[in-house]
ModelCIF file with pLDDT and N, C-alpha, C, O atoms, coordinates in Angstrom:
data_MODEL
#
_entry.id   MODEL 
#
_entity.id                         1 
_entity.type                       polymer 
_entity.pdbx_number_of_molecules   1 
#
_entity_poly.entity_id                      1 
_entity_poly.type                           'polypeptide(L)' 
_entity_poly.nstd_linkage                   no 
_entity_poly.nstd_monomer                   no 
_entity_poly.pdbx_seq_one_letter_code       
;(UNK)(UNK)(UNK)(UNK)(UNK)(UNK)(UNK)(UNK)(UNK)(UNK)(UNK)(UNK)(UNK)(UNK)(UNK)(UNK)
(UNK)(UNK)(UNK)(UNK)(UNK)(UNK)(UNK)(UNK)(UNK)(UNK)(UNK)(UNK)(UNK)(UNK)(UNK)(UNK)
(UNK)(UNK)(UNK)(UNK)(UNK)(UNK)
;
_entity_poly.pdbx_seq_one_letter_code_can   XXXXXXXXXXXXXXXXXXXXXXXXXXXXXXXXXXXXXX 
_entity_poly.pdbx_strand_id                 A 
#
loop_
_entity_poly_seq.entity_id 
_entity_poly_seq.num 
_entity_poly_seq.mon_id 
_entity_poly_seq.hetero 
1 1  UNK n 
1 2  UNK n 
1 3  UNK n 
1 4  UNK n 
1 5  UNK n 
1 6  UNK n 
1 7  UNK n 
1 8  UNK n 
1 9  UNK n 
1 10 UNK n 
1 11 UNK n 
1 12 UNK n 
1 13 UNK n 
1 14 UNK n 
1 15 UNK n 
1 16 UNK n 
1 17 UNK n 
1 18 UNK n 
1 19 UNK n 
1 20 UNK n 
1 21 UNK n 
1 22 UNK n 
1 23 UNK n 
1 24 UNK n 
1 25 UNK n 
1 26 UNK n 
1 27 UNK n 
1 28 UNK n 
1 29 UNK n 
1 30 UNK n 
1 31 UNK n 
1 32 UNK n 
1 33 UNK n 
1 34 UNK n 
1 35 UNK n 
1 36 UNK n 
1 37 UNK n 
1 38 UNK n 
#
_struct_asym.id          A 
_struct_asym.entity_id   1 
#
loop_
_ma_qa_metric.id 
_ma_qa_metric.mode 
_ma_qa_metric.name 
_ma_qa_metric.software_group_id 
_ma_qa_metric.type 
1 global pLDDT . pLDDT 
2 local  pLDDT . pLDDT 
#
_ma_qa_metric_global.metric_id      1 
_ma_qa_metric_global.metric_value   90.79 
_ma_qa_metric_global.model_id       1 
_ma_qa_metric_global.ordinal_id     1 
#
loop_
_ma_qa_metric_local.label_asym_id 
_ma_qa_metric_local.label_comp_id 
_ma_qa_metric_local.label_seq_id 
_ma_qa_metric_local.metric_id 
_ma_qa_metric_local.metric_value 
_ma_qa_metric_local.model_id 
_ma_qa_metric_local.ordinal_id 
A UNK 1  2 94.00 1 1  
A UNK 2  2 94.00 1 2  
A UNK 3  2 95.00 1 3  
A UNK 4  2 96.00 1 4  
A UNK 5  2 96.00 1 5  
A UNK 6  2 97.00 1 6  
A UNK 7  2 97.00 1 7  
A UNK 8  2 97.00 1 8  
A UNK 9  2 97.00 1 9  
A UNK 10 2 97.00 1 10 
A UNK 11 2 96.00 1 11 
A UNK 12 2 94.00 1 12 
A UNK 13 2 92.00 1 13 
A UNK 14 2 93.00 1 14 
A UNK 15 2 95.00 1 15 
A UNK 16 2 95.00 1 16 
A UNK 17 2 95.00 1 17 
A UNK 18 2 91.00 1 18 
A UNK 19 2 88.00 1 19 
A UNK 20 2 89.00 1 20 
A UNK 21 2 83.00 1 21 
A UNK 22 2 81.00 1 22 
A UNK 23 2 75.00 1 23 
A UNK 24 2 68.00 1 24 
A UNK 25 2 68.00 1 25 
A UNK 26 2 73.00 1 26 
A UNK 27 2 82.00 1 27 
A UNK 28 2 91.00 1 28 
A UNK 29 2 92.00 1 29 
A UNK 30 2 93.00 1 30 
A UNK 31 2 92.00 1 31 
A UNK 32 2 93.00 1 32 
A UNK 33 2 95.00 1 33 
A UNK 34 2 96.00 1 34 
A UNK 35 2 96.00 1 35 
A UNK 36 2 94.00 1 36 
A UNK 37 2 94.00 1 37 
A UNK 38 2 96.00 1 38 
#
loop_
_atom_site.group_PDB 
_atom_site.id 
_atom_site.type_symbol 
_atom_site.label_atom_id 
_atom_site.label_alt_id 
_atom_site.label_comp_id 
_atom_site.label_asym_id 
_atom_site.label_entity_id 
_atom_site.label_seq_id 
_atom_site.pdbx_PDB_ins_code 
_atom_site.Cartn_x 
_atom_site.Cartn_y 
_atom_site.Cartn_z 
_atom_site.occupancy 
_atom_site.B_iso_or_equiv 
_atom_site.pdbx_formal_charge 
_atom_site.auth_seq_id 
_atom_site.auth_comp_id 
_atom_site.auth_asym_id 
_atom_site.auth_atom_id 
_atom_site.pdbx_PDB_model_num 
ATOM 1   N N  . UNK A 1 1  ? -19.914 -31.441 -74.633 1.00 94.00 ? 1  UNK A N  1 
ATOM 2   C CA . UNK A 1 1  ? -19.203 -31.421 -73.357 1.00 94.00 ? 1  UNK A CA 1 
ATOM 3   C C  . UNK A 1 1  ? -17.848 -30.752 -73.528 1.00 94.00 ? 1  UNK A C  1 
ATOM 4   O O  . UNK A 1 1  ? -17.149 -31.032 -74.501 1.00 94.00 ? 1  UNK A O  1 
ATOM 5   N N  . UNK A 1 2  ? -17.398 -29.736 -72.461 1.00 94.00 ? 2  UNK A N  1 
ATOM 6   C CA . UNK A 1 2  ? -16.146 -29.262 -72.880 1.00 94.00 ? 2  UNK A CA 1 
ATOM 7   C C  . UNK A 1 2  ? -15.434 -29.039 -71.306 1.00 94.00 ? 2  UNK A C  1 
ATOM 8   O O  . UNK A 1 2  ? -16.177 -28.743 -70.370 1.00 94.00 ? 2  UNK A O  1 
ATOM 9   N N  . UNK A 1 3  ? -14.181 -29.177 -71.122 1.00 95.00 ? 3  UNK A N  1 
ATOM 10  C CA . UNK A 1 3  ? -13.454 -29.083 -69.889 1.00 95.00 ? 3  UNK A CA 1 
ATOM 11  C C  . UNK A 1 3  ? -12.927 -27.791 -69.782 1.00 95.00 ? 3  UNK A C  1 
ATOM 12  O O  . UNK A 1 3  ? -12.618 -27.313 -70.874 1.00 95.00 ? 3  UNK A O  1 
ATOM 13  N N  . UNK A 1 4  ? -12.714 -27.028 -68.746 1.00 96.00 ? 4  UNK A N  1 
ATOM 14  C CA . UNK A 1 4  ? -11.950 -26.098 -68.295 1.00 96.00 ? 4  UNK A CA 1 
ATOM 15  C C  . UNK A 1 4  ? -12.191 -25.027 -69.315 1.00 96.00 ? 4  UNK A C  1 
ATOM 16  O O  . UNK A 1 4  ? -11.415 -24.753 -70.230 1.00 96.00 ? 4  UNK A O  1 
ATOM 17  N N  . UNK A 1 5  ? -13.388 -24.422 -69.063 1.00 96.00 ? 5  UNK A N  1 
ATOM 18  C CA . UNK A 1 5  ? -14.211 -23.744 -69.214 1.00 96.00 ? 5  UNK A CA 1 
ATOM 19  C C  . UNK A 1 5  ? -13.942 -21.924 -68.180 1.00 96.00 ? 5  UNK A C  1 
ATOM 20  O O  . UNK A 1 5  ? -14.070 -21.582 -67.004 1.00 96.00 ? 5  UNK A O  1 
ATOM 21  N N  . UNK A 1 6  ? -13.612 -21.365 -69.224 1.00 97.00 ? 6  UNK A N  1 
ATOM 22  C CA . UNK A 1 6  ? -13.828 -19.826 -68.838 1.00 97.00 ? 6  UNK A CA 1 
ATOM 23  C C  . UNK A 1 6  ? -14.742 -18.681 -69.459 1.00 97.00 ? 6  UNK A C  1 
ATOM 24  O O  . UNK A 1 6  ? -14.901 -18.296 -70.618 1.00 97.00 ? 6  UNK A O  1 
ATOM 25  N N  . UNK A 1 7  ? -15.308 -18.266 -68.177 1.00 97.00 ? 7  UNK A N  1 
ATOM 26  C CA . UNK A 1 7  ? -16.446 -17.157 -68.896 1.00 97.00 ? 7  UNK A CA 1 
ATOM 27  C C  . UNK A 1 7  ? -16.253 -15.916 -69.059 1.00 97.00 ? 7  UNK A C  1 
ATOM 28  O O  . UNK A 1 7  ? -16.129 -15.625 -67.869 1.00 97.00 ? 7  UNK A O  1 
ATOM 29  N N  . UNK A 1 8  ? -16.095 -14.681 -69.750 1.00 97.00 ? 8  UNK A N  1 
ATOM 30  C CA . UNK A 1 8  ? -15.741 -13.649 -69.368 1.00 97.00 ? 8  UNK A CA 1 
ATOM 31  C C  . UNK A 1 8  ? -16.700 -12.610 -69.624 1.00 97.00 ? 8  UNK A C  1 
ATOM 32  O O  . UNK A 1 8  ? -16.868 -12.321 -70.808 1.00 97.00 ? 8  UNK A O  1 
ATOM 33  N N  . UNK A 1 9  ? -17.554 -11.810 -68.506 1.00 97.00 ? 9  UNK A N  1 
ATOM 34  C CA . UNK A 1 9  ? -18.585 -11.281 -68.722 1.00 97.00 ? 9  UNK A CA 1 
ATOM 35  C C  . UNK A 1 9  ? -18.146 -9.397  -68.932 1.00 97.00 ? 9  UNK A C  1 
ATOM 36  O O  . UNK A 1 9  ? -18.078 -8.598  -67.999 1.00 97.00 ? 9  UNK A O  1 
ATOM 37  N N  . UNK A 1 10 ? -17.955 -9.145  -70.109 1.00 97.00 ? 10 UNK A N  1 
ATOM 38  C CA . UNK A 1 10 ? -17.927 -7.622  -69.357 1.00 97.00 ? 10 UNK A CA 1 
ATOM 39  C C  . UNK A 1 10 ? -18.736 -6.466  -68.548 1.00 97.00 ? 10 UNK A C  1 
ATOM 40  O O  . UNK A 1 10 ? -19.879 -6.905  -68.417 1.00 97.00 ? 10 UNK A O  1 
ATOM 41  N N  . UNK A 1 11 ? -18.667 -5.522  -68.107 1.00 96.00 ? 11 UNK A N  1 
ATOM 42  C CA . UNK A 1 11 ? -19.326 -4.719  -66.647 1.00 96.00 ? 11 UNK A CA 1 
ATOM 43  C C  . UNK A 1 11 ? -19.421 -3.455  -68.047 1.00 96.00 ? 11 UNK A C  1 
ATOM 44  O O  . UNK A 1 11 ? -18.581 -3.247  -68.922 1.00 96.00 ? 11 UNK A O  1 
ATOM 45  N N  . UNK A 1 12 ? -20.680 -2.817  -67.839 1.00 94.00 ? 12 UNK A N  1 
ATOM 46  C CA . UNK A 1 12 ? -21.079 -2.027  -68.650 1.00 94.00 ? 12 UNK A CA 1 
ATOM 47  C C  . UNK A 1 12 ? -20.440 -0.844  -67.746 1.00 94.00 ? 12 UNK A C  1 
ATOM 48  O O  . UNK A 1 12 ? -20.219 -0.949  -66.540 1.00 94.00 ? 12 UNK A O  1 
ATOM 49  N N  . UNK A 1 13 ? -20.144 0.475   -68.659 1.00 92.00 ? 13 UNK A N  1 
ATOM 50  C CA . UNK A 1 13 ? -19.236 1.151   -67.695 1.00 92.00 ? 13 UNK A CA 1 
ATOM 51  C C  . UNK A 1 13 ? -19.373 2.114   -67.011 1.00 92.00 ? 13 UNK A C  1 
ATOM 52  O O  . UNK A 1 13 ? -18.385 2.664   -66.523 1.00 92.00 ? 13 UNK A O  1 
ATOM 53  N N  . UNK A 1 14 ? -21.047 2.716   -66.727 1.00 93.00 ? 14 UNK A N  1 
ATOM 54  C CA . UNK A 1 14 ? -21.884 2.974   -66.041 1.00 93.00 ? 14 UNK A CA 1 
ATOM 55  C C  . UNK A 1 14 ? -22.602 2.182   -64.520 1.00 93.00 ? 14 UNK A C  1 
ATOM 56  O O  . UNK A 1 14 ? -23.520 2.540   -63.782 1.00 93.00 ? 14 UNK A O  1 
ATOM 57  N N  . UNK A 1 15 ? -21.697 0.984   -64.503 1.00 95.00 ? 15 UNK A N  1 
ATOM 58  C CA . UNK A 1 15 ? -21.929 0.035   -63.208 1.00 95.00 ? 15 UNK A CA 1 
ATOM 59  C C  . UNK A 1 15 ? -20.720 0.081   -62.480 1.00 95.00 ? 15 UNK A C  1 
ATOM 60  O O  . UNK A 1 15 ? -19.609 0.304   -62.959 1.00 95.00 ? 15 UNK A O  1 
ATOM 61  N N  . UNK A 1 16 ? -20.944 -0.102  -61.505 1.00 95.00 ? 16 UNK A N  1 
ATOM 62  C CA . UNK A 1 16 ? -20.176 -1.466  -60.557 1.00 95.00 ? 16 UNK A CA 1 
ATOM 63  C C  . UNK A 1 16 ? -21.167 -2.510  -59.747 1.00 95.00 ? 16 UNK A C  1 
ATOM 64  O O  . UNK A 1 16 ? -22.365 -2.791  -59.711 1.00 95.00 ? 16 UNK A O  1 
ATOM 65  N N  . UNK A 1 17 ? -20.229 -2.814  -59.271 1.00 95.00 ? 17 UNK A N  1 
ATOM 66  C CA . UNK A 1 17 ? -20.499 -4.172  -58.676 1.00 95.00 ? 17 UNK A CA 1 
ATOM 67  C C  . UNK A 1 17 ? -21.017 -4.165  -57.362 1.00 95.00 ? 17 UNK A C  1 
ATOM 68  O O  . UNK A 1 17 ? -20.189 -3.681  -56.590 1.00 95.00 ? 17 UNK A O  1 
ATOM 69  N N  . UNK A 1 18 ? -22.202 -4.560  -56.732 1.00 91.00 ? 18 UNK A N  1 
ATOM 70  C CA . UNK A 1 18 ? -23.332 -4.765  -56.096 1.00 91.00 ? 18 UNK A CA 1 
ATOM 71  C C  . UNK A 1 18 ? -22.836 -5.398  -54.808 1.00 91.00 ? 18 UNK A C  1 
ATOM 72  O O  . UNK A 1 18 ? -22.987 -4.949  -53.672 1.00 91.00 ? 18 UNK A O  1 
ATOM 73  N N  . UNK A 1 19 ? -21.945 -7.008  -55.331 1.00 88.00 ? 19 UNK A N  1 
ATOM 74  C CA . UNK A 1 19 ? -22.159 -7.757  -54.172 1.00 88.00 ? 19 UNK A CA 1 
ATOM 75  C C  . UNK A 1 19 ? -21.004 -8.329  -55.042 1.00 88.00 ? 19 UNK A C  1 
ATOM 76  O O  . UNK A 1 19 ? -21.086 -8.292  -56.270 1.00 88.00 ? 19 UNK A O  1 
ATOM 77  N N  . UNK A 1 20 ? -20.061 -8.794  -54.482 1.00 89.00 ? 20 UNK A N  1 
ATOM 78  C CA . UNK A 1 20 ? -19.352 -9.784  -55.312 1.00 89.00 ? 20 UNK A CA 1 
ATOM 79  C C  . UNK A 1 20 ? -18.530 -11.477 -54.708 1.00 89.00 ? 20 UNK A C  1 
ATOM 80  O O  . UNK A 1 20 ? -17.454 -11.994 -54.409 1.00 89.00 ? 20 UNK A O  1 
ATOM 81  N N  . UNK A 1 21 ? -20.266 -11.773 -54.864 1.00 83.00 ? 21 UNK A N  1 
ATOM 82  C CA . UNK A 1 21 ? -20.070 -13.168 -53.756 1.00 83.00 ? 21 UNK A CA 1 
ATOM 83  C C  . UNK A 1 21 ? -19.511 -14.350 -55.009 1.00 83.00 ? 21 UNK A C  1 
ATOM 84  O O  . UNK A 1 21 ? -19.675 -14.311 -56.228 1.00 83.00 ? 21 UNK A O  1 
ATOM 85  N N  . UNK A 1 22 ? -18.773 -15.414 -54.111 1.00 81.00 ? 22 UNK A N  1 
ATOM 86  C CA . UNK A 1 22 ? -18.740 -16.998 -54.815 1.00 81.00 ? 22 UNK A CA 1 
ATOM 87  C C  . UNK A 1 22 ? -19.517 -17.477 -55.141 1.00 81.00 ? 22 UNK A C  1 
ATOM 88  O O  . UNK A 1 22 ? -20.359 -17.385 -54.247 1.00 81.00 ? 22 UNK A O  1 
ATOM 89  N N  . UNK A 1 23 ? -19.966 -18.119 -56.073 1.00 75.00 ? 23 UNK A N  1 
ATOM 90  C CA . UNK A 1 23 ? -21.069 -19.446 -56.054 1.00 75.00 ? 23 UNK A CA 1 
ATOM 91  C C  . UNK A 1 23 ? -20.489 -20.653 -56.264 1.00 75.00 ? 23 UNK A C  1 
ATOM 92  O O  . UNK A 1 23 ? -21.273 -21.489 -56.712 1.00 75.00 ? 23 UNK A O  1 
ATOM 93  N N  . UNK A 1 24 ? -19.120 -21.109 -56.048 1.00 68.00 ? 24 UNK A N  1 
ATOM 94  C CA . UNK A 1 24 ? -18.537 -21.711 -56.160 1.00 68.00 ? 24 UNK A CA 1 
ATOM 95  C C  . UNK A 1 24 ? -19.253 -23.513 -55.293 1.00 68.00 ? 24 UNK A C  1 
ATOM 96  O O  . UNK A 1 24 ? -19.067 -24.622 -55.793 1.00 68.00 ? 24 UNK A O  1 
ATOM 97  N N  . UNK A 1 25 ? -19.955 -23.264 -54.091 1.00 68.00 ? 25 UNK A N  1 
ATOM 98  C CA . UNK A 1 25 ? -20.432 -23.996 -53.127 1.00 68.00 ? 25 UNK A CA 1 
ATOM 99  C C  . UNK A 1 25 ? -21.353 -25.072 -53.819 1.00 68.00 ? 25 UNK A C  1 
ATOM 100 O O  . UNK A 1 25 ? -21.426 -26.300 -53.778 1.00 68.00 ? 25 UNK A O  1 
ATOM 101 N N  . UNK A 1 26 ? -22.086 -23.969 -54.533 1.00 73.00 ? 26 UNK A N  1 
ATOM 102 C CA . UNK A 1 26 ? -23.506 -24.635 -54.726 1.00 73.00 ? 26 UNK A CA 1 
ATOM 103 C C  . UNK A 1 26 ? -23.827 -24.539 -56.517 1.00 73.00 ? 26 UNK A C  1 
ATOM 104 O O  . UNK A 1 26 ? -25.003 -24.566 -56.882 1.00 73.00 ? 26 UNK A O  1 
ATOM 105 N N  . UNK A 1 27 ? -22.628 -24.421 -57.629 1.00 82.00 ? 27 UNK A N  1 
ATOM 106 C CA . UNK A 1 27 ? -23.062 -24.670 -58.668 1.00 82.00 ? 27 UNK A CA 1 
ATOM 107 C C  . UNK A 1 27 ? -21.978 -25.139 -59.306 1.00 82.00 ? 27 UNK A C  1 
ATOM 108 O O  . UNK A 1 27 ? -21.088 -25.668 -58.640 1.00 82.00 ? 27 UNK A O  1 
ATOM 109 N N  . UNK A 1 28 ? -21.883 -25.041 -60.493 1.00 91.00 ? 28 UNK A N  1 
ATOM 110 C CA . UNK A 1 28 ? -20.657 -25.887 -61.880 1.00 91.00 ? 28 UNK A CA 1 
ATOM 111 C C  . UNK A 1 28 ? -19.714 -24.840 -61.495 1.00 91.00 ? 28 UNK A C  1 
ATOM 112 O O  . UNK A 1 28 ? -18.658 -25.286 -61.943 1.00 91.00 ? 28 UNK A O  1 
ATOM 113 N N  . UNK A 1 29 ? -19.453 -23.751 -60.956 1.00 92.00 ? 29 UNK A N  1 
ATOM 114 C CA . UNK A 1 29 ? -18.253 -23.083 -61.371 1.00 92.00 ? 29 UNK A CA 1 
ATOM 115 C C  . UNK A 1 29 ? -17.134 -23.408 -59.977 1.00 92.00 ? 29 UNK A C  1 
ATOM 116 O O  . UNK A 1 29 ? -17.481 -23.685 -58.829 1.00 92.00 ? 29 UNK A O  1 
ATOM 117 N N  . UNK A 1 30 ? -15.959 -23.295 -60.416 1.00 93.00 ? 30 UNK A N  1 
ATOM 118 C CA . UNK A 1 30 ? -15.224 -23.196 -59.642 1.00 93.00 ? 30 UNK A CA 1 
ATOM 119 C C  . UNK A 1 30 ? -14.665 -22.428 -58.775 1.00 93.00 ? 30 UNK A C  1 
ATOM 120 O O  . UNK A 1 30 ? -14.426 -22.742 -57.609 1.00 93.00 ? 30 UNK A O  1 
ATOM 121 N N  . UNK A 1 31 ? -14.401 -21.267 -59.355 1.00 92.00 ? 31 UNK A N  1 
ATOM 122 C CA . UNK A 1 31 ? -14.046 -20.047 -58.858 1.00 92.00 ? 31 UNK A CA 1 
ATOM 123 C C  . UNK A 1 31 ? -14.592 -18.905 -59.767 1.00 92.00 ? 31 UNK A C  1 
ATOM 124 O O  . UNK A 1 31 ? -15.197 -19.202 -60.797 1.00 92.00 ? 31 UNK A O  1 
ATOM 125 N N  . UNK A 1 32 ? -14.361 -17.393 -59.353 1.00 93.00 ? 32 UNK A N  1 
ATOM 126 C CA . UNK A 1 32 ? -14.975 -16.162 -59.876 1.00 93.00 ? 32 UNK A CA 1 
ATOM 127 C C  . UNK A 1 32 ? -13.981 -15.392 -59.267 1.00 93.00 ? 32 UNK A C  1 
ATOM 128 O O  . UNK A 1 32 ? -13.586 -15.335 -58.102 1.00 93.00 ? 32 UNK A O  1 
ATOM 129 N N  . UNK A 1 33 ? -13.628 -14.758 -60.385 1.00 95.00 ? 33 UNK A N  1 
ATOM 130 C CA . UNK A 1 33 ? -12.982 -13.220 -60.303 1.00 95.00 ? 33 UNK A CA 1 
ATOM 131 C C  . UNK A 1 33 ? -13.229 -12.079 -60.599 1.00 95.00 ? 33 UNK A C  1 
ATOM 132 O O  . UNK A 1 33 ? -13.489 -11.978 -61.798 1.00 95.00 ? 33 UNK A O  1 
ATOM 133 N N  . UNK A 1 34 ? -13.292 -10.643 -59.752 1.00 96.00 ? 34 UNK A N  1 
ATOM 134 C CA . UNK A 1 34 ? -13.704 -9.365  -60.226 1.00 96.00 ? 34 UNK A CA 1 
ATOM 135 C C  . UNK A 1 34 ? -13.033 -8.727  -60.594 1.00 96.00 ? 34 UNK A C  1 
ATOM 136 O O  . UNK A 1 34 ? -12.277 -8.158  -59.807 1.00 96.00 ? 34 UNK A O  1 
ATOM 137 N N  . UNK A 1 35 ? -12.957 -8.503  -61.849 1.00 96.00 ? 35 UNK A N  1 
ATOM 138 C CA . UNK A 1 35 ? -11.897 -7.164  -61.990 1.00 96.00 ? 35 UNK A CA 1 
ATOM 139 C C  . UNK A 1 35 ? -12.470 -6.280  -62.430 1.00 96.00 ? 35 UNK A C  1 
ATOM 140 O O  . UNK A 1 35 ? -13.619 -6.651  -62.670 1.00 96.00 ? 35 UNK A O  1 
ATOM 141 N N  . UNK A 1 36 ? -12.242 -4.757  -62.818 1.00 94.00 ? 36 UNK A N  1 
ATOM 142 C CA . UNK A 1 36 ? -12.791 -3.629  -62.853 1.00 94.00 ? 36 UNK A CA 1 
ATOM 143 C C  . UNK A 1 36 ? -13.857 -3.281  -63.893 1.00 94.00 ? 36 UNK A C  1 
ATOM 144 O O  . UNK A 1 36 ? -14.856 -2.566  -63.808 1.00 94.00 ? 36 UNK A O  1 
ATOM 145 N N  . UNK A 1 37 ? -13.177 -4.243  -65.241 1.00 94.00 ? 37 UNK A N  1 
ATOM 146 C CA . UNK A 1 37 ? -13.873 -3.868  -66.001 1.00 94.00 ? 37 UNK A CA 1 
ATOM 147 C C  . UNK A 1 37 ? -15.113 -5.417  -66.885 1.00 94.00 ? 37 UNK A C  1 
ATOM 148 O O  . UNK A 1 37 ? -16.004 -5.299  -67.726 1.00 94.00 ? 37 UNK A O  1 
ATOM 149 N N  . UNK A 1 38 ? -14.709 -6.353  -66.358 1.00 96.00 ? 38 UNK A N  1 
ATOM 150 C CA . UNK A 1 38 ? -15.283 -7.605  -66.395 1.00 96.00 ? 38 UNK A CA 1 
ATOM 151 C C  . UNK A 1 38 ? -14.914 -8.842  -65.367 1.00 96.00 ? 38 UNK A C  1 
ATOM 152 O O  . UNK A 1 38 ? -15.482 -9.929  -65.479 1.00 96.00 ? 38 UNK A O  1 
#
């Protein structure tokens, strides 16, 4: 078990970003941030 928990995914750099919704509502995370490159 661990508290206050951050994920950091990086964006391959041939992408962007699709849709960049919350799931904040309906799962464990709290919040989500996009930035350019993760």
């Amino acid at each position: 078990e661990a508290d206050y928990i951050m994920i950091e995914v990086p964006v391959p750099a041939g992408c962007s970003y699709g849709n960049k919704a919350q799931y904040a509502y309906k799962s464990v995370e709290v919040h989500r941030e996009y930035f350019k490159e993760k």
